[in-house]
PDB file of N, CA and C in Angstrom:
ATOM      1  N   UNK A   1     -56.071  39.078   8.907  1.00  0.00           N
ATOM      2  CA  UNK A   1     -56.644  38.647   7.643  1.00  0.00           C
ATOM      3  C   UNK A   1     -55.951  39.336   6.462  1.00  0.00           C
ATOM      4  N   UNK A   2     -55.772  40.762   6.692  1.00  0.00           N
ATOM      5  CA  UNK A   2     -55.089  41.599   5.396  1.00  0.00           C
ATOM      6  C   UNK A   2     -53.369  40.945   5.355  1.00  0.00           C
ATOM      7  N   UNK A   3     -52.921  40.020   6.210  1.00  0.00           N
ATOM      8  CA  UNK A   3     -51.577  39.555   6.249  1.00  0.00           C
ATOM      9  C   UNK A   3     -51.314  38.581   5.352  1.00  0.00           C
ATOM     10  N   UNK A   4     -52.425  37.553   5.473  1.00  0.00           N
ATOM     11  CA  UNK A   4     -52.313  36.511   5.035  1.00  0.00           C
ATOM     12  C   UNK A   4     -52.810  36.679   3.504  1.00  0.00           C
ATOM     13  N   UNK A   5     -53.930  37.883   3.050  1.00  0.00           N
ATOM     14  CA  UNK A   5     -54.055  38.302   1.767  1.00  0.00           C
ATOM     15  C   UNK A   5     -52.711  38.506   0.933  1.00  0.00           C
ATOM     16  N   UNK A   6     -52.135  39.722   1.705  1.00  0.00           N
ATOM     17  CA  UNK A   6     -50.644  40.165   1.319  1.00  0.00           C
ATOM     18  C   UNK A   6     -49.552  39.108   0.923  1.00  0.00           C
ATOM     19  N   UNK A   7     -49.770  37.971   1.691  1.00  0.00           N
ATOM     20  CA  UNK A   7     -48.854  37.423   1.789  1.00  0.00           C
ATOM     21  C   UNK A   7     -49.164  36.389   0.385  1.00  0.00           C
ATOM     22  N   UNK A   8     -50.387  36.005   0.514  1.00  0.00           N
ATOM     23  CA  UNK A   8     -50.969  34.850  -0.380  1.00  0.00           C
ATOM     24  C   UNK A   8     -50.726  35.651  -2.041  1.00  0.00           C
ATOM     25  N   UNK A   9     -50.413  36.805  -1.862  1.00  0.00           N
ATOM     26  CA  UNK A   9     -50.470  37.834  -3.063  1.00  0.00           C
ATOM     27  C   UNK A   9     -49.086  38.032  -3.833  1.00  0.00           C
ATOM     28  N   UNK A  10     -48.516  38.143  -2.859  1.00  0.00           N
ATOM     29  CA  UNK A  10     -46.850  37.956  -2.799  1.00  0.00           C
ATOM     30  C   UNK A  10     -46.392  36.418  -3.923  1.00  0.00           C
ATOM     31  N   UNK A  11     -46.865  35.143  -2.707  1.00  0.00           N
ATOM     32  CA  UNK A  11     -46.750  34.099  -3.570  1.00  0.00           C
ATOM     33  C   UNK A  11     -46.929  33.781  -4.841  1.00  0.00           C
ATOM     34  N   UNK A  12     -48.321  34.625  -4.831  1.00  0.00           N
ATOM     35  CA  UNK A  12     -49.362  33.822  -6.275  1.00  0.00           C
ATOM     36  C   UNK A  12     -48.388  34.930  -7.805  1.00  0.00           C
ATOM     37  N   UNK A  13     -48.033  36.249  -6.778  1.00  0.00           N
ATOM     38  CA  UNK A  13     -46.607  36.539  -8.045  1.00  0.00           C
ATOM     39  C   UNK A  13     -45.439  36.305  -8.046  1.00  0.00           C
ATOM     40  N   UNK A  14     -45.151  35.954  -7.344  1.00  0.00           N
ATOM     41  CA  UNK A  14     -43.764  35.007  -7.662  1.00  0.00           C
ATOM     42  C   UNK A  14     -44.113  33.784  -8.577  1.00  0.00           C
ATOM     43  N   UNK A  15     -44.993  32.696  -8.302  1.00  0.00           N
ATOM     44  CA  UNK A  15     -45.301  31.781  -9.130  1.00  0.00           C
ATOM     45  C   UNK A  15     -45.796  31.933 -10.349  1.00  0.00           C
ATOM     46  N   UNK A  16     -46.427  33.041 -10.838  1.00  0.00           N
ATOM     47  CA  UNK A  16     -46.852  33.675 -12.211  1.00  0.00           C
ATOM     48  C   UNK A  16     -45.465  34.089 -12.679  1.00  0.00           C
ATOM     49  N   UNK A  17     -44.368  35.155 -12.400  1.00  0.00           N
ATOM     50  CA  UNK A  17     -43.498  35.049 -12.950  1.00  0.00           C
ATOM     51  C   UNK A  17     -42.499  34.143 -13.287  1.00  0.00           C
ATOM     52  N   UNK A  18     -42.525  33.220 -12.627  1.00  0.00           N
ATOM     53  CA  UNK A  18     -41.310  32.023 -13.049  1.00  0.00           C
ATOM     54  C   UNK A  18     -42.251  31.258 -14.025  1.00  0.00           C
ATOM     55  N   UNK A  19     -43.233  31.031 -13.548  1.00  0.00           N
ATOM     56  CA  UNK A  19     -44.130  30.052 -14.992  1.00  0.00           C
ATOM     57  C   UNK A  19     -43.805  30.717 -16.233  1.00  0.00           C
ATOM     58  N   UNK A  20     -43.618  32.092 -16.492  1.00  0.00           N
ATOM     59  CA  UNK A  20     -43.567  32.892 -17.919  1.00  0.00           C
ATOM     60  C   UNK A  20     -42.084  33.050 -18.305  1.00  0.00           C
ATOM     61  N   UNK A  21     -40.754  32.128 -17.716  1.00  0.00           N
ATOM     62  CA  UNK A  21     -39.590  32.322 -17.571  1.00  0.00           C
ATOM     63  C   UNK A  21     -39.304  32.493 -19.584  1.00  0.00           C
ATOM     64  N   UNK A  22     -40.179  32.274 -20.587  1.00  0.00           N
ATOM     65  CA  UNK A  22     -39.991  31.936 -21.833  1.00  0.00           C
ATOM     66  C   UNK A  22     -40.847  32.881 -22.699  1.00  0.00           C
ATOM     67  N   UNK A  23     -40.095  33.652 -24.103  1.00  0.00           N
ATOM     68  CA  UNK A  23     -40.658  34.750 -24.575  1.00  0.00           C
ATOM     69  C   UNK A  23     -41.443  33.870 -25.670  1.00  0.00           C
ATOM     70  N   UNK A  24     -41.323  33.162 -25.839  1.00  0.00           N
ATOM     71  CA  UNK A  24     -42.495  32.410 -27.178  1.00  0.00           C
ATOM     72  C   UNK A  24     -42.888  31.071 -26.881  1.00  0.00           C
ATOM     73  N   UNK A  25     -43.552  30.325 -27.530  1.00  0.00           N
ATOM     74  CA  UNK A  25     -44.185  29.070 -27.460  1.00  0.00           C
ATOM     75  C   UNK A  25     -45.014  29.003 -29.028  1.00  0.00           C
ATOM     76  N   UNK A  26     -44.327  27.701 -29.776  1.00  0.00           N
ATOM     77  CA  UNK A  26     -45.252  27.511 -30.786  1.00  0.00           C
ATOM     78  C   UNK A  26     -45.005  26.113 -31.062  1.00  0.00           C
ATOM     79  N   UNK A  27     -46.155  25.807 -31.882  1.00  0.00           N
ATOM     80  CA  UNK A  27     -46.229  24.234 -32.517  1.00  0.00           C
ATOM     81  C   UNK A  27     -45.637  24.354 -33.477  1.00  0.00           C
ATOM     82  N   UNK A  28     -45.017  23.472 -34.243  1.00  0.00           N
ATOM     83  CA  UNK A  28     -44.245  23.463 -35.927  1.00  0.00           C
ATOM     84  C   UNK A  28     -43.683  21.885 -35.829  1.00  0.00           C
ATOM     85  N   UNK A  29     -43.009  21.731 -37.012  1.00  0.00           N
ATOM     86  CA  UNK A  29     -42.150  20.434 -37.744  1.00  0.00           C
ATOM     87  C   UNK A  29     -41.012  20.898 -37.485  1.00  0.00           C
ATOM     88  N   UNK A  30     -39.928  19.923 -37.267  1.00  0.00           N
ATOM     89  CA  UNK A  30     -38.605  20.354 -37.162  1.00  0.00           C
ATOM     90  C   UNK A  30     -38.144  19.493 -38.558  1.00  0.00           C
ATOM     91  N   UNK A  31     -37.886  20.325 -39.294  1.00  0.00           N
ATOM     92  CA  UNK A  31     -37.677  20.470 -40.724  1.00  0.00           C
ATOM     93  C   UNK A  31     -35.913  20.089 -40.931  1.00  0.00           C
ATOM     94  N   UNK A  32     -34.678  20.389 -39.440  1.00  0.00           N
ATOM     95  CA  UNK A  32     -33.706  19.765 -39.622  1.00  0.00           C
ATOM     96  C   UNK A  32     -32.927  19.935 -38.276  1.00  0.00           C
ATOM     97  N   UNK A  33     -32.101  18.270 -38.013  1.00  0.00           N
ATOM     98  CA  UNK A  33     -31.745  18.576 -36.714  1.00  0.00           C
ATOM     99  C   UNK A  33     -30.118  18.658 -36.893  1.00  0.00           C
ATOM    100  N   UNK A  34     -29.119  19.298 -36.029  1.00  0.00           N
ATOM    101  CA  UNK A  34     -28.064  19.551 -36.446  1.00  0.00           C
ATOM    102  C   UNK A  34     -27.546  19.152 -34.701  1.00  0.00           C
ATOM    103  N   UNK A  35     -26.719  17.510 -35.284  1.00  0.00           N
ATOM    104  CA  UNK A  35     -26.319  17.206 -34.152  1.00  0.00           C
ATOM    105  C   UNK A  35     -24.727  17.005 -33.880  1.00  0.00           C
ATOM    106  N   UNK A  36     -24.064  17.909 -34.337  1.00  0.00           N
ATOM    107  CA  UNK A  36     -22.778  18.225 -34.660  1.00  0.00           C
ATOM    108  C   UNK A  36     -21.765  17.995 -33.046  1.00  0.00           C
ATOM    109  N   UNK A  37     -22.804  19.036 -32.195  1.00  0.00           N
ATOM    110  CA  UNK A  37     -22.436  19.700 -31.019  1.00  0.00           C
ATOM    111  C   UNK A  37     -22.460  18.703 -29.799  1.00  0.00           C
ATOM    112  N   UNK A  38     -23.609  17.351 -30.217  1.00  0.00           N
ATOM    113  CA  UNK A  38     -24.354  16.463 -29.453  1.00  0.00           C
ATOM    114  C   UNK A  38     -23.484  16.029 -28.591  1.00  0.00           C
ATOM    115  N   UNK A  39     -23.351  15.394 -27.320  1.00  0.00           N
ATOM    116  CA  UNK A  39     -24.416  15.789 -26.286  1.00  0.00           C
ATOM    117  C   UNK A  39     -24.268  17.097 -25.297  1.00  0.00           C
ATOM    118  N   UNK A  40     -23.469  18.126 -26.193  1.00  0.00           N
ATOM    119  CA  UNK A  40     -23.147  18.909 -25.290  1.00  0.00           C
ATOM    120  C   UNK A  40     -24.713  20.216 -25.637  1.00  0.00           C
ATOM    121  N   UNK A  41     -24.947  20.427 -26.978  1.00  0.00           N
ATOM    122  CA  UNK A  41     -26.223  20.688 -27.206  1.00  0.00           C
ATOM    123  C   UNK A  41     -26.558  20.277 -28.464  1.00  0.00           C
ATOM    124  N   UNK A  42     -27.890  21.029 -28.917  1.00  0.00           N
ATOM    125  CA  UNK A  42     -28.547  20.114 -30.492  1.00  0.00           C
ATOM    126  C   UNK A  42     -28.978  22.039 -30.678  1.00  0.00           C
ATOM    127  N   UNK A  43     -28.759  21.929 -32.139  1.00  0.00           N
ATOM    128  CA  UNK A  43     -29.027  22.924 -32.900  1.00  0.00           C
ATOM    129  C   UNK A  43     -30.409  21.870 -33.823  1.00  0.00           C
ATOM    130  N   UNK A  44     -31.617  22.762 -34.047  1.00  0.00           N
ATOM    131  CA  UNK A  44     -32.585  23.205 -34.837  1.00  0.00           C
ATOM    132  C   UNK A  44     -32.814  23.679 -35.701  1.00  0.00           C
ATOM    133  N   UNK A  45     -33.785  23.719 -36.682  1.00  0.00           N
ATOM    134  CA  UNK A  45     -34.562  24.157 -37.347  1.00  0.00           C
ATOM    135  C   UNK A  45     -36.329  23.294 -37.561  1.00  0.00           C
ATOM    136  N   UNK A  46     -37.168  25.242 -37.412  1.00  0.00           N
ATOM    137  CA  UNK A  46     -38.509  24.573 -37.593  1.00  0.00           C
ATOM    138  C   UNK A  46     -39.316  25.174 -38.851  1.00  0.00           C
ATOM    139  N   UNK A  47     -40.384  24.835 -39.363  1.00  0.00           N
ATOM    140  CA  UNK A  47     -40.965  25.240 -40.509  1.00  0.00           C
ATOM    141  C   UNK A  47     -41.543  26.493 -40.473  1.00  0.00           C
ATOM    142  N   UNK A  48     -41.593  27.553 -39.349  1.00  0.00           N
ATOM    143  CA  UNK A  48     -41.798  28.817 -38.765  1.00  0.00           C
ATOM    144  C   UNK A  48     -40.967  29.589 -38.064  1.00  0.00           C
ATOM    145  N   UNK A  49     -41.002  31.092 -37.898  1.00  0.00           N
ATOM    146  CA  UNK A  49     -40.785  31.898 -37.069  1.00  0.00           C
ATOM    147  C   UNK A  49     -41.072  32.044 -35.816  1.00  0.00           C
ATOM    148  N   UNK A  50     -40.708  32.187 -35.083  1.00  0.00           N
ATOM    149  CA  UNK A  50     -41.102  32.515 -33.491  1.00  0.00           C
ATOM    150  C   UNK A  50     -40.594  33.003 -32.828  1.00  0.00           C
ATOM    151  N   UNK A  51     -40.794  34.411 -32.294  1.00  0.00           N
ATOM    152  CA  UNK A  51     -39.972  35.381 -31.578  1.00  0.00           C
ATOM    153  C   UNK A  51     -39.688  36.230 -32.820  1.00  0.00           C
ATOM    154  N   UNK A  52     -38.006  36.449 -32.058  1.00  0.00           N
ATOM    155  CA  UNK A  52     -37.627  37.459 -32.871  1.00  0.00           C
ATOM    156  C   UNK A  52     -36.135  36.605 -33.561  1.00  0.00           C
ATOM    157  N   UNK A  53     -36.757  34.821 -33.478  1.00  0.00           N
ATOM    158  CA  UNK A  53     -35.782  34.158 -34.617  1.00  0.00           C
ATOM    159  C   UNK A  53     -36.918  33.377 -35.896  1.00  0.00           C
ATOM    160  N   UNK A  54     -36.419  34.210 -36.835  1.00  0.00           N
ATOM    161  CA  UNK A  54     -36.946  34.084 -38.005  1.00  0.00           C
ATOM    162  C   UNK A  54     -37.055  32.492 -38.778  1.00  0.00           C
ATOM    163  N   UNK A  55     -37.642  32.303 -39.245  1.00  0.00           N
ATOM    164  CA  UNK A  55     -38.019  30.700 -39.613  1.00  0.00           C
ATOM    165  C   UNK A  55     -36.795  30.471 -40.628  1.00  0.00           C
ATOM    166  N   UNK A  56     -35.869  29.290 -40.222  1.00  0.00           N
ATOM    167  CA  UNK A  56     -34.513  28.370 -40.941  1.00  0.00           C
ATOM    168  C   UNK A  56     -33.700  28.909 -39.579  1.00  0.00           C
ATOM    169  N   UNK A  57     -34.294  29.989 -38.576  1.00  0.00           N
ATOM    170  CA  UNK A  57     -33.202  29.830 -37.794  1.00  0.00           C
ATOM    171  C   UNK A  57     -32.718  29.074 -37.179  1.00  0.00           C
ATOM    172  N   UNK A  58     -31.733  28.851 -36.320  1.00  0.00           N
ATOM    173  CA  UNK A  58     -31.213  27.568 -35.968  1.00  0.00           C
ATOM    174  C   UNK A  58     -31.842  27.917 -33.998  1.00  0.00           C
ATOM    175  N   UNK A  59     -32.393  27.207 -33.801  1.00  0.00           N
ATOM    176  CA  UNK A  59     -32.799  26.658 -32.498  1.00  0.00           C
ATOM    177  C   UNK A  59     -31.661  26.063 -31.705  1.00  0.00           C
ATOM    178  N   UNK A  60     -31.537  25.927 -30.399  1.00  0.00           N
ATOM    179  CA  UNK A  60     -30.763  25.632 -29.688  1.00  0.00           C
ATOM    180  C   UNK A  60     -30.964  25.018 -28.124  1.00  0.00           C
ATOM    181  N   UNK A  61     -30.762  23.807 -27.972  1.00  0.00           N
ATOM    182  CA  UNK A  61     -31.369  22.748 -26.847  1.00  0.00           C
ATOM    183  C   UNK A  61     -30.292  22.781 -25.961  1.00  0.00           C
ATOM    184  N   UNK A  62     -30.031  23.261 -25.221  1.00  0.00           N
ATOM    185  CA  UNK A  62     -28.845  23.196 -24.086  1.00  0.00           C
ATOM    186  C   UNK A  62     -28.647  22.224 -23.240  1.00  0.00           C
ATOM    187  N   UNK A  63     -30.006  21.407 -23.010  1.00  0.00           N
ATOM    188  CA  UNK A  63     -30.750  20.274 -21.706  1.00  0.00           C
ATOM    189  C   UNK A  63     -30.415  21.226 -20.037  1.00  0.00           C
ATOM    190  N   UNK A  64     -30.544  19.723 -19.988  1.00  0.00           N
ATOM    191  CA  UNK A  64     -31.246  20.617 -18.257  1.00  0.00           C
ATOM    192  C   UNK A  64     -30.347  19.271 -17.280  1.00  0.00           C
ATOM    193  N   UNK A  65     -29.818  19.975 -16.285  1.00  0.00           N
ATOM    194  CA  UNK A  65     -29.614  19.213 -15.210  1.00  0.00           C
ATOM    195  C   UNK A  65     -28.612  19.608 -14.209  1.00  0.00           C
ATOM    196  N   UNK A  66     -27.861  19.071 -13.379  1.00  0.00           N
ATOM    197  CA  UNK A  66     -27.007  19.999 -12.500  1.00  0.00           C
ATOM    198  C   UNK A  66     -25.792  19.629 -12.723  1.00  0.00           C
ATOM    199  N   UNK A  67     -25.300  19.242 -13.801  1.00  0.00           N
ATOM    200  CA  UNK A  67     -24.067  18.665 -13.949  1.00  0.00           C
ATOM    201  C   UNK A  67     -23.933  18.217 -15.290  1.00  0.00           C
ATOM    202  N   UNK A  68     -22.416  18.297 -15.772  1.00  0.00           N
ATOM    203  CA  UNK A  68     -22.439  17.587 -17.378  1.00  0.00           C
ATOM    204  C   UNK A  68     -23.032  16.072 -17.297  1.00  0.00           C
ATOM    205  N   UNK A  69     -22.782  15.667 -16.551  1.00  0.00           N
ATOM    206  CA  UNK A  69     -23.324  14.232 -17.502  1.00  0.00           C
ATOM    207  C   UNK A  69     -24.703  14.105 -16.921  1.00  0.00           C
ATOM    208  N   UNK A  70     -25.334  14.988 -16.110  1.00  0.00           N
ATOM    209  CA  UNK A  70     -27.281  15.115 -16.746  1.00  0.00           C
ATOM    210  C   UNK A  70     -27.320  15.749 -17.595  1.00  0.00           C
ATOM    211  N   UNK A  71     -27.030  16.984 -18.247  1.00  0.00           N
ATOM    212  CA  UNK A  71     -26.827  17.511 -19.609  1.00  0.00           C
ATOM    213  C   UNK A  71     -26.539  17.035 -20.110  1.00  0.00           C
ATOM    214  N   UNK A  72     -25.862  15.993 -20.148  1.00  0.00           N
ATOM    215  CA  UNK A  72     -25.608  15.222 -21.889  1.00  0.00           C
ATOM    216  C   UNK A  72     -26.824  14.028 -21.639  1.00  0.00           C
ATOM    217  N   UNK A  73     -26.822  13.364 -20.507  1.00  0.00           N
ATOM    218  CA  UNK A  73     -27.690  12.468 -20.195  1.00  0.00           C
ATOM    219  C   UNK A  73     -28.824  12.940 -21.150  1.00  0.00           C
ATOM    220  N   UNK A  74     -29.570  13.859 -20.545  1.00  0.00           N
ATOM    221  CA  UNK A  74     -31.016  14.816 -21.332  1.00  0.00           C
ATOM    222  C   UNK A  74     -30.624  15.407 -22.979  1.00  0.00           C
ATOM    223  N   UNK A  75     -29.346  15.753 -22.865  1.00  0.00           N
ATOM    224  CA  UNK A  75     -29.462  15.308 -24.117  1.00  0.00           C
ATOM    225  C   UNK A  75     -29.555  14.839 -25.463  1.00  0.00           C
ATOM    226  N   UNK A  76     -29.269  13.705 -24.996  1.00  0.00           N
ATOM    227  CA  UNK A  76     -29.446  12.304 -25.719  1.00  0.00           C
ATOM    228  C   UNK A  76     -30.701  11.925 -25.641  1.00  0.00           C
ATOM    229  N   UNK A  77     -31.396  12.134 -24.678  1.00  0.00           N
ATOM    230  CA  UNK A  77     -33.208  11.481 -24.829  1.00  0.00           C
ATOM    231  C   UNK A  77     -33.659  12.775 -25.556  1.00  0.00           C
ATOM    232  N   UNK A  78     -33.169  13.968 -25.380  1.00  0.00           N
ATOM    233  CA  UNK A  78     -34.007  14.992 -26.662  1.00  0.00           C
ATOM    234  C   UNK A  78     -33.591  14.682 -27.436  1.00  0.00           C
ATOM    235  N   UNK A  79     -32.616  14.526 -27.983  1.00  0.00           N
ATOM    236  CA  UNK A  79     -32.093  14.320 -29.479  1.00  0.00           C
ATOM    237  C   UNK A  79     -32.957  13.156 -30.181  1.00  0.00           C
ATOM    238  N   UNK A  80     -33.196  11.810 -29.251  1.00  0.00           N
ATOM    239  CA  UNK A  80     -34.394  10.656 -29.605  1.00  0.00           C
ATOM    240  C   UNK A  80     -35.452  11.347 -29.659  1.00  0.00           C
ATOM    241  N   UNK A  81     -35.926  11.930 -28.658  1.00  0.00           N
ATOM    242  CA  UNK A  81     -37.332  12.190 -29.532  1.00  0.00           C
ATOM    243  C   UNK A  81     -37.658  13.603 -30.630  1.00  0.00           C
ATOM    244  N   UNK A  82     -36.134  14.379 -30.874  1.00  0.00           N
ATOM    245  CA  UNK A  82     -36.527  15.277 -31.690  1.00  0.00           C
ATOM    246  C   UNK A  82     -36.335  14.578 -33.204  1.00  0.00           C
ATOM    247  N   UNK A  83     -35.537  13.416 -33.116  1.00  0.00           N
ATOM    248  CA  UNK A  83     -35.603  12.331 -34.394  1.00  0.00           C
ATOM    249  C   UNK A  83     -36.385  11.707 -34.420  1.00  0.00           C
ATOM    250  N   UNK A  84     -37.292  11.125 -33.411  1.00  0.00           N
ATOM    251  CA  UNK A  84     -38.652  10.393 -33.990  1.00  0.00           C
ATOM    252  C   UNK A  84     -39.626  11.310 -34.979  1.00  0.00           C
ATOM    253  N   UNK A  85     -39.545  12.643 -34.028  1.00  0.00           N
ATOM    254  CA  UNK A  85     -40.579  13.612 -34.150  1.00  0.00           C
ATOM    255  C   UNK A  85     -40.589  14.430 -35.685  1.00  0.00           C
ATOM    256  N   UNK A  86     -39.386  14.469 -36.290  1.00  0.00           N
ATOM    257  CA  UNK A  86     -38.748  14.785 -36.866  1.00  0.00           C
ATOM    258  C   UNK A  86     -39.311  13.528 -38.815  1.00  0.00           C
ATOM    259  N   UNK A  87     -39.129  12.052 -38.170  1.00  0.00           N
ATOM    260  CA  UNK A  87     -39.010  11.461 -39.154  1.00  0.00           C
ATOM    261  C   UNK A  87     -40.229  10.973 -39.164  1.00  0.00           C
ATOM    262  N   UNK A  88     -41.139  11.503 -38.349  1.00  0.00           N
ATOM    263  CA  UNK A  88     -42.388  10.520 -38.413  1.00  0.00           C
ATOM    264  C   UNK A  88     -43.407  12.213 -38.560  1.00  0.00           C
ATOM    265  N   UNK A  89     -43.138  13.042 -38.884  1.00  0.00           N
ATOM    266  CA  UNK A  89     -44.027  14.197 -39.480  1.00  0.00           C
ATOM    267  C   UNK A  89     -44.547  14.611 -38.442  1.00  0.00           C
ATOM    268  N   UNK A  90     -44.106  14.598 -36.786  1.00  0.00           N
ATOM    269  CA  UNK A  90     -44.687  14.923 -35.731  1.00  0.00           C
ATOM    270  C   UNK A  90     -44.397  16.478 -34.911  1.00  0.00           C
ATOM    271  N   UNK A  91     -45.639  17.100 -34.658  1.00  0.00           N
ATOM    272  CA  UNK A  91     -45.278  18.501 -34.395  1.00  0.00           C
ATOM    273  C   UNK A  91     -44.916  18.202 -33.308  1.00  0.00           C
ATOM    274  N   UNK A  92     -44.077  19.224 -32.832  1.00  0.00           N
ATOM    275  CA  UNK A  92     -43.663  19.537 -31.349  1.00  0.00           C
ATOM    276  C   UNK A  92     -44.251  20.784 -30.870  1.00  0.00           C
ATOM    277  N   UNK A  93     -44.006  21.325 -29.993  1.00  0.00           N
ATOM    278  CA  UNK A  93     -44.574  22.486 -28.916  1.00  0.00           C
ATOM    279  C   UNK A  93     -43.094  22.912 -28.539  1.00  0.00           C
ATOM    280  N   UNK A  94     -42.747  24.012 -28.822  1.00  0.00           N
ATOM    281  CA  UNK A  94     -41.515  24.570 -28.178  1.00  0.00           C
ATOM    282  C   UNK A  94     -41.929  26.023 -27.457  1.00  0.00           C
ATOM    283  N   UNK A  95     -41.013  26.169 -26.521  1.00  0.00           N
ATOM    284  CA  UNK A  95     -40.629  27.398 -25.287  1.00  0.00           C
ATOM    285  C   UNK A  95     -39.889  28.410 -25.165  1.00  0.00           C
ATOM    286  N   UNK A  96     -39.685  28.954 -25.723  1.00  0.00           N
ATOM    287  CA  UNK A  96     -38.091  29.192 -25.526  1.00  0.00           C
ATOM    288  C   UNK A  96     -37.794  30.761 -25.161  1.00  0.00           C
ATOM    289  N   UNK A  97     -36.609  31.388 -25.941  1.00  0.00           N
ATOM    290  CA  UNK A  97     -36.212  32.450 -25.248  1.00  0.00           C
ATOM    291  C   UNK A  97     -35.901  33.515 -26.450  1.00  0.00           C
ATOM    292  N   UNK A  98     -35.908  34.519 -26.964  1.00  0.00           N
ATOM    293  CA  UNK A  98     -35.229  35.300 -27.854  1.00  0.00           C
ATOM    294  C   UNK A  98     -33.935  35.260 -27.998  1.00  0.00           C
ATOM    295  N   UNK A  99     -33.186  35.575 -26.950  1.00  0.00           N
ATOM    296  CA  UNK A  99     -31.729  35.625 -26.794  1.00  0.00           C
ATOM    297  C   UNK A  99     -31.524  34.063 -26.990  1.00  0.00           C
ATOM    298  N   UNK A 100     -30.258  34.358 -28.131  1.00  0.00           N
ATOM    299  CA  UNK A 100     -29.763  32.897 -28.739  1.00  0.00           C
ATOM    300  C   UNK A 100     -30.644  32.063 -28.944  1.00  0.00           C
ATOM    301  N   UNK A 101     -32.102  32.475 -29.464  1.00  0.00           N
ATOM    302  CA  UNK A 101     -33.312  31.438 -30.169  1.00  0.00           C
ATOM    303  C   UNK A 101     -32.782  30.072 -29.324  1.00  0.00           C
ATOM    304  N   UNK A 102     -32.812  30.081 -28.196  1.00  0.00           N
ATOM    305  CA  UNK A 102     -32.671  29.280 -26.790  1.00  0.00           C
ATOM    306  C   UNK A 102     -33.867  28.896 -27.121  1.00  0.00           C
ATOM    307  N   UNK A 103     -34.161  26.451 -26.835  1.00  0.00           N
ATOM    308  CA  UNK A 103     -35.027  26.108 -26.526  1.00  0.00           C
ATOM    309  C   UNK A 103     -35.266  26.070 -25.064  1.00  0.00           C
ATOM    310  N   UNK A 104     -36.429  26.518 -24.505  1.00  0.00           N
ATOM    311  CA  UNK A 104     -36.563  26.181 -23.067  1.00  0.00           C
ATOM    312  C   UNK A 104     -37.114  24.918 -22.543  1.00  0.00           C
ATOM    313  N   UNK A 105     -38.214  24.321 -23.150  1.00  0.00           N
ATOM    314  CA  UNK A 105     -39.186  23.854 -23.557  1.00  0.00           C
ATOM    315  C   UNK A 105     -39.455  22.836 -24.490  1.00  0.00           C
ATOM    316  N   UNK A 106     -39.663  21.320 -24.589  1.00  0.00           N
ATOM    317  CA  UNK A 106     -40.224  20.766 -25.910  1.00  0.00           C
ATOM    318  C   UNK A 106     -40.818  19.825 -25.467  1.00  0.00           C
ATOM    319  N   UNK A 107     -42.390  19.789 -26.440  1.00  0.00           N
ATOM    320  CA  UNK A 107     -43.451  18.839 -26.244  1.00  0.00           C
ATOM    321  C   UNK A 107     -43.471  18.276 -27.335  1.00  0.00           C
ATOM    322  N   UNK A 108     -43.294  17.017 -27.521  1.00  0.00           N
ATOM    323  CA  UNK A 108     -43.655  15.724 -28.633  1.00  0.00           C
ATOM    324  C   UNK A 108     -45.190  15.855 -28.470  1.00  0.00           C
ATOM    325  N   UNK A 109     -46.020  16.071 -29.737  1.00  0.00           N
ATOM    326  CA  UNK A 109     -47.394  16.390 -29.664  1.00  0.00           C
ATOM    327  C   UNK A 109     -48.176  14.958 -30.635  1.00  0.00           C
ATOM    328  N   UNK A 110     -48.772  14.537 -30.117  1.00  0.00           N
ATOM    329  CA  UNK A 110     -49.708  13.212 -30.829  1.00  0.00           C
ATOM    330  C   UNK A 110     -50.482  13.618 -32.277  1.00  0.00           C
ATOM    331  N   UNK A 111     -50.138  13.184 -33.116  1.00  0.00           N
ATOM    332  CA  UNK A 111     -50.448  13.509 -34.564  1.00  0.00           C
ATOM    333  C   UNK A 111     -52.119  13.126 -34.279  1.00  0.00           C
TER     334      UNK A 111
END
């Protein structure tokens, strides 16, 4: 019985630490998107601070996938919805990381 405690204990922290893989999380407006870099990444800005990148800093979307063309694939659909979100006064939910004000994270949030 004390094995399967241990063990079930083990798991339940491993899965708590990877869920927290991100040093901030906040709601805001993205006030300007800078798609210079696109689709290799998208630079940011939001109407706040978060972390230890100060508000006008520039944010940074890397996407996600196992290969360049799912990274550019992803993002191109972030870049759509950080321009809807963007032109239609819609907050988002971001994740992210301190080092290089890295997005981890983004939620399109229902006005």
């Amino acid at each position: 019985m004390n094995r399967i405690l241990g063990i079930t204990f083990i798991f339940l922290a491993f899965i708590g630490s990877s869920a927290e893989a991100f040093d901030w999380g906040v709601e805001a407006y993205i006030t300007t998107i800078e798609p210079t870099f696109a689709p290799k990444y998208i630079n940011i800005q939001i109407d706040r601070a978060i972390g230890s990148c100060a508000a006008g800093s520039w944010l940074t979307w890397n996407g996600s996938g196992n290969n360049d063309t799912e990274r550019w694939d992803n993002n191109r659909a972030v870049l759509g919805a950080m321009l809807t979100a963007q032109v239609s006064r819609t907050r988002v939910r971001l994740y992210g990381s301190n080092s290089g004000c890295r997005i981890e994270f983004i939620h399109i949030l229902q006005n």
